[in-house]
Structure formats: C-alpha cells, structure tokens
N, C-alpha and C. Protein backbone atom coordinates (compact mmCIF):
# COMPACT_ATOMS: atom_id res chain seq x y z
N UNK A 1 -20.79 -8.66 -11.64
CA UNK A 1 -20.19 -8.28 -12.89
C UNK A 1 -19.66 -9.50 -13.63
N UNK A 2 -19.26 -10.24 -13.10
CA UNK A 2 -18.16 -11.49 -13.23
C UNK A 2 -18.20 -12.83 -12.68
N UNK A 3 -17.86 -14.07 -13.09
CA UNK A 3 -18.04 -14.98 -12.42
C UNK A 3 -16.93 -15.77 -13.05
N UNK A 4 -15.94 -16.44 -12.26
CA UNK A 4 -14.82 -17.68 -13.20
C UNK A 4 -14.74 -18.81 -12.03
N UNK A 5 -13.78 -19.57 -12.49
CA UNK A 5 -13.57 -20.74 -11.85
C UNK A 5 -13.44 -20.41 -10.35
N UNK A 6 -12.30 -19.70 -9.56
CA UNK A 6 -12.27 -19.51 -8.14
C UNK A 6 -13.15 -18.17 -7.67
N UNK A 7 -13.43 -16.94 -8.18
CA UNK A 7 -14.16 -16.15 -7.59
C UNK A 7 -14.96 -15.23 -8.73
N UNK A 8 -15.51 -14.45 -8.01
CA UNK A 8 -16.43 -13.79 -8.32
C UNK A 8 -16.49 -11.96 -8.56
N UNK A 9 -16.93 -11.08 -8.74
CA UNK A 9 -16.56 -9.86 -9.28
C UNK A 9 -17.63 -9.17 -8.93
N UNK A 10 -17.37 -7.98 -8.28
CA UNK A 10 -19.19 -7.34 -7.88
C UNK A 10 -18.66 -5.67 -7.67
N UNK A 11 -19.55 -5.06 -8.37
CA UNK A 11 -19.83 -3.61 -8.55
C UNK A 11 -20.37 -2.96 -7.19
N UNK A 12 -19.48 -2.26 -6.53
CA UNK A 12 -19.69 -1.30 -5.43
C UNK A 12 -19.32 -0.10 -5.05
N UNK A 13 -19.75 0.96 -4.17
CA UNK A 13 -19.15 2.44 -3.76
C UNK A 13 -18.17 1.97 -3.14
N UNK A 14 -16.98 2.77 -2.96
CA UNK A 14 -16.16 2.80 -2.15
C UNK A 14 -16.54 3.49 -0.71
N UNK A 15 -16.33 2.88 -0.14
CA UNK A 15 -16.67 3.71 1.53
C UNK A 15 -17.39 4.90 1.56
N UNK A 16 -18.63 4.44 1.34
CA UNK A 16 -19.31 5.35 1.32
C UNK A 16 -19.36 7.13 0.71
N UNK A 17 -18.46 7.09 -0.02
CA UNK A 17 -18.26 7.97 -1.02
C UNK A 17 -18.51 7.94 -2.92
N UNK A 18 -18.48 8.87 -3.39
CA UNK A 18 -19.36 8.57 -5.03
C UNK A 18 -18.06 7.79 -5.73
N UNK A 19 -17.18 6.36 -5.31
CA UNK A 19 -16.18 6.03 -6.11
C UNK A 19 -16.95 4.63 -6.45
N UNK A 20 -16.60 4.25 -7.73
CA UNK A 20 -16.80 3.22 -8.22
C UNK A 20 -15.90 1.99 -8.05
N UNK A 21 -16.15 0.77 -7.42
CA UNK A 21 -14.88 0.38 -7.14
C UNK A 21 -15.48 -1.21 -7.83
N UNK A 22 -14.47 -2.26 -8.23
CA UNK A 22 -14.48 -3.44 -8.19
C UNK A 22 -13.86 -4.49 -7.27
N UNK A 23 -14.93 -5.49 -6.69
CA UNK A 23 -14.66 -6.24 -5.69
C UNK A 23 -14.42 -7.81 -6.14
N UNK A 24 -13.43 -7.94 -6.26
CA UNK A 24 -13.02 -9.71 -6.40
C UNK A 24 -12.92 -10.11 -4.87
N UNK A 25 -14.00 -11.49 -5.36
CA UNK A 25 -13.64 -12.10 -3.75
C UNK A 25 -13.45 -13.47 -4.33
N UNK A 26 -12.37 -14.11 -3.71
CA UNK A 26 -11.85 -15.19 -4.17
C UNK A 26 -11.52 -16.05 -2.75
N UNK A 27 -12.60 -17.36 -3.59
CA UNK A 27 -13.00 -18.48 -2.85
C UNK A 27 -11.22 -19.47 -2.50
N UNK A 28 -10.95 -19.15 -1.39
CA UNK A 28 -10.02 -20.04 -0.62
C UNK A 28 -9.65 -21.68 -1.40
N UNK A 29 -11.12 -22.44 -0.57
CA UNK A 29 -11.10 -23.14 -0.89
C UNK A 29 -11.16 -23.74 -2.31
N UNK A 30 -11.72 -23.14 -3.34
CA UNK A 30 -11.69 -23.23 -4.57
C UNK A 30 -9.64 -23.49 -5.26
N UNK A 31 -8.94 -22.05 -4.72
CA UNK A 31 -7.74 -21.38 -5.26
C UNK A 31 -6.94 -22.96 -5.39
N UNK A 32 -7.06 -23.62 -4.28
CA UNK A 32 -5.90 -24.16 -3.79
C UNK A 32 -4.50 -23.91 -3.71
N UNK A 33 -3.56 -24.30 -4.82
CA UNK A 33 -2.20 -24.14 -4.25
C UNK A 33 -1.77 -22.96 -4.70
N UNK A 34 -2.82 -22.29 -5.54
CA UNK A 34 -2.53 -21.03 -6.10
C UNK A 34 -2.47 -19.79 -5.34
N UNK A 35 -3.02 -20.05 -3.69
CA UNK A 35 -2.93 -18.61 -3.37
C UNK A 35 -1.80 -17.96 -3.01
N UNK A 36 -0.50 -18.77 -2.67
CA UNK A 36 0.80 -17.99 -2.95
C UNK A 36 1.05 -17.30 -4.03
N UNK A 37 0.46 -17.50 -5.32
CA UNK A 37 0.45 -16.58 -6.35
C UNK A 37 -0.53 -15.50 -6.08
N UNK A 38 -1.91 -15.79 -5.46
CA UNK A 38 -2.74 -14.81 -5.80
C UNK A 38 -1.96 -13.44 -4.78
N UNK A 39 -1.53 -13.94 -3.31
CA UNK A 39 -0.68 -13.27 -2.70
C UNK A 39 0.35 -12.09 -3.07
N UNK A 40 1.32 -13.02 -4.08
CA UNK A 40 2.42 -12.13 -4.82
C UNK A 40 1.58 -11.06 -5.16
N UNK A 41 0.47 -11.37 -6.52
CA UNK A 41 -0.54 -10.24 -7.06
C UNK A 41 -0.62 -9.25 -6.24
N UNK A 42 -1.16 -9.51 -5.41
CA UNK A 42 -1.22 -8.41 -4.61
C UNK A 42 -0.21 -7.51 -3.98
N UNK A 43 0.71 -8.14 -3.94
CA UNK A 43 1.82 -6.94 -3.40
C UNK A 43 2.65 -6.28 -4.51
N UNK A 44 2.52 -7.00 -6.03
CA UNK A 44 2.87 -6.27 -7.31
C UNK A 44 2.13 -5.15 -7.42
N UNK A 45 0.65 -5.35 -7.01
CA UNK A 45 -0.31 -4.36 -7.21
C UNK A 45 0.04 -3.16 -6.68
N UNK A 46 0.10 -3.78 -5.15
CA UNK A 46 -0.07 -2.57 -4.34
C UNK A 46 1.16 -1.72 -4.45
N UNK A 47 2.66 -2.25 -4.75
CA UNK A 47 3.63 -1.17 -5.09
C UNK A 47 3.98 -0.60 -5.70
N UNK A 48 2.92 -0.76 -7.00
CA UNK A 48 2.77 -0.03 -8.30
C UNK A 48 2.06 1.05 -8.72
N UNK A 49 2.28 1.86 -9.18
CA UNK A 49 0.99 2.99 -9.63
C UNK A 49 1.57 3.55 -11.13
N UNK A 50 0.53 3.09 -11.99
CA UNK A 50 0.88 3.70 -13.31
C UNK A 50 -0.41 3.85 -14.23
N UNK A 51 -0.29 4.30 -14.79
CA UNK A 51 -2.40 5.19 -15.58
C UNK A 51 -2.69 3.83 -16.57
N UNK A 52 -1.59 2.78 -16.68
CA UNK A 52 -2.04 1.46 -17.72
C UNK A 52 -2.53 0.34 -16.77
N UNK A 53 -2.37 0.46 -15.60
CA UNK A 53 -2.58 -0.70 -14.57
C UNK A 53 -3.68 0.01 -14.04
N UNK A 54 -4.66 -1.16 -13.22
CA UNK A 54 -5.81 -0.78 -12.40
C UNK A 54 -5.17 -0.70 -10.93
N UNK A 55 -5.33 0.27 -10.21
CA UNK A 55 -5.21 0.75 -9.13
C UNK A 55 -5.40 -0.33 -8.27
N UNK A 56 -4.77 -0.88 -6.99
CA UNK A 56 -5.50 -1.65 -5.73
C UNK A 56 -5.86 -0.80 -4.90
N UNK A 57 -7.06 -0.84 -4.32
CA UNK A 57 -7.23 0.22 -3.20
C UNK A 57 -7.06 -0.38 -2.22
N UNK A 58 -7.14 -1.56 -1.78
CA UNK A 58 -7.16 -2.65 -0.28
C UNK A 58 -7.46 -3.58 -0.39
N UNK A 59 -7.43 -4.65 0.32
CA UNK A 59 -7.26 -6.02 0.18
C UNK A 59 -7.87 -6.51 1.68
N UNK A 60 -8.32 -7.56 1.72
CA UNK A 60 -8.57 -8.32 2.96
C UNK A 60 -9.03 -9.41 3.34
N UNK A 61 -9.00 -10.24 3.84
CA UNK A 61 -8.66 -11.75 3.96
C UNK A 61 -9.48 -12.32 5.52
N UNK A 62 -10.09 -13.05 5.32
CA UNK A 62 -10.95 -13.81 5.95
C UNK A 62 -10.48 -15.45 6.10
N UNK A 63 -11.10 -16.43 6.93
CA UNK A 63 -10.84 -17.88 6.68
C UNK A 63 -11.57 -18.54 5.56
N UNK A 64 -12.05 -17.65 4.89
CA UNK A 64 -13.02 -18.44 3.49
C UNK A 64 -12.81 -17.70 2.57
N UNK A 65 -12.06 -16.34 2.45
CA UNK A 65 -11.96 -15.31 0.92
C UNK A 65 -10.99 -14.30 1.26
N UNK A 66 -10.67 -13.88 0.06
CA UNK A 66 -9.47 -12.91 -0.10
C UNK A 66 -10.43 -12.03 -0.90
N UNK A 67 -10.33 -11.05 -0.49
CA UNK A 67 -11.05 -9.51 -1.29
C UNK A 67 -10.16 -8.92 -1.93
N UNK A 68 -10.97 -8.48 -3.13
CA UNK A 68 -9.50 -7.34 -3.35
C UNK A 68 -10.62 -5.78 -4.44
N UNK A 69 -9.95 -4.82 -3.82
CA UNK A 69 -10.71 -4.25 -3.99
C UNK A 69 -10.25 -2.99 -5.10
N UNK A 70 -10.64 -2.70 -6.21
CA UNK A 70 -9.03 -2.12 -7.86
C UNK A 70 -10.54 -0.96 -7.71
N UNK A 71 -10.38 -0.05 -8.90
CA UNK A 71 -10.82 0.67 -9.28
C UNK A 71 -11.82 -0.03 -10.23
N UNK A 72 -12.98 0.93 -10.51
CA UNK A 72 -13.83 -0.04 -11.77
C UNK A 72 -13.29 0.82 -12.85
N UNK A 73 -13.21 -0.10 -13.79
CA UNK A 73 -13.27 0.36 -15.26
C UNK A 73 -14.51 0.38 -15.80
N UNK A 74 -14.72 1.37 -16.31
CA UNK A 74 -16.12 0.75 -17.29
C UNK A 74 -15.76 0.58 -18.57
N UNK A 75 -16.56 -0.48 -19.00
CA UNK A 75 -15.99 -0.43 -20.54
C UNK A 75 -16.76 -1.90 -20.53
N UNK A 76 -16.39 -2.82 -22.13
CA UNK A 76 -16.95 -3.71 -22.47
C UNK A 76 -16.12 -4.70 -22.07
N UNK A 77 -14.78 -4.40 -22.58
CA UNK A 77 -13.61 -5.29 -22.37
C UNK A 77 -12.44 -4.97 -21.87
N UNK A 78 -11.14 -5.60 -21.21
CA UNK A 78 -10.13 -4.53 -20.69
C UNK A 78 -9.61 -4.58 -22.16
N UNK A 79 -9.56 -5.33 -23.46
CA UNK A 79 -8.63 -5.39 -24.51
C UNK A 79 -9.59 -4.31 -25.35
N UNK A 80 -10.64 -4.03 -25.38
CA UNK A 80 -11.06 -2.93 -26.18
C UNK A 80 -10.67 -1.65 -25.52
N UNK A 81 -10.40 -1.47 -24.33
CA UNK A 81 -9.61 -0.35 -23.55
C UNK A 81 -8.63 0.34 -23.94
N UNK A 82 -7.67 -1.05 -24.41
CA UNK A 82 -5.84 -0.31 -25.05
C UNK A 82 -6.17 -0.44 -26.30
N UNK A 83 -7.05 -0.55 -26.84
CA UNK A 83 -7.05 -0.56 -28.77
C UNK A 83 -7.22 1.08 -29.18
C-alpha cells in the first residue's frame, strides 16, 4: 500500500477471517533512536478506542521489525476522510 523512509504498509485478512487489516512493519534498523517513540505509539494506541482514531489490533516485534497491525481504511487519503 505504502512505502516511507523506515517502513513499509501492506494490505491483509486478519486471521483468517473476512477483516481487512493494515500491516506496518517497521525496519529496526532503519528507526534508530526513534523507536522509544515508535513504542510510546503504541501503547497510546492500544489504550484508546474512539470512531476518529484507527483501531490497533496487535503489535509484534522481532530482532529486525516491529509490526503493527490498525484496521484498514479505505479511502484515497486519511485527510479526505475528516473533510
């Protein structure tokens, strides 16, 4: 779906069920000193639930990537979303 400086973005089912999910996997080595931030993200995410934020469904972490796994939106843009 996506591609930026540290990771990448890819369109998948959720566990084997009809959910649409989005997968960021973000390159370690790329982040550098940033992954204490990317960290925080994730636990803002996960203690939040509100219909303007994208959902986290799970997260998981390897010695080379951090996954993270939100709901998909479809759409063109997230800013054409709230217009």
């Amino acid at each position: 779906m996506g591609e930026g400086a540290y990771s990448k973005v890819f369109k998948s089912n959720f566990r084997n069920i009809d959910l649409e999910v989005a997968i960021k996997v973000i390159d370690k080595q790329r982040i550098g000193n940033g992954l204490k931030d990317i960290k925080d993200e994730i636990k803002i995410l996960s203690a939040i639930s509100h219909p303007n934020i994208v959902n986290l469904f799970e997260e998981y972490e390897d010695a080379q990537s951090i996954y993270i796994i939100t709901e998909y939106i479809d759409g063109k843009d997230l800013l054409e979303t709230v217009k």
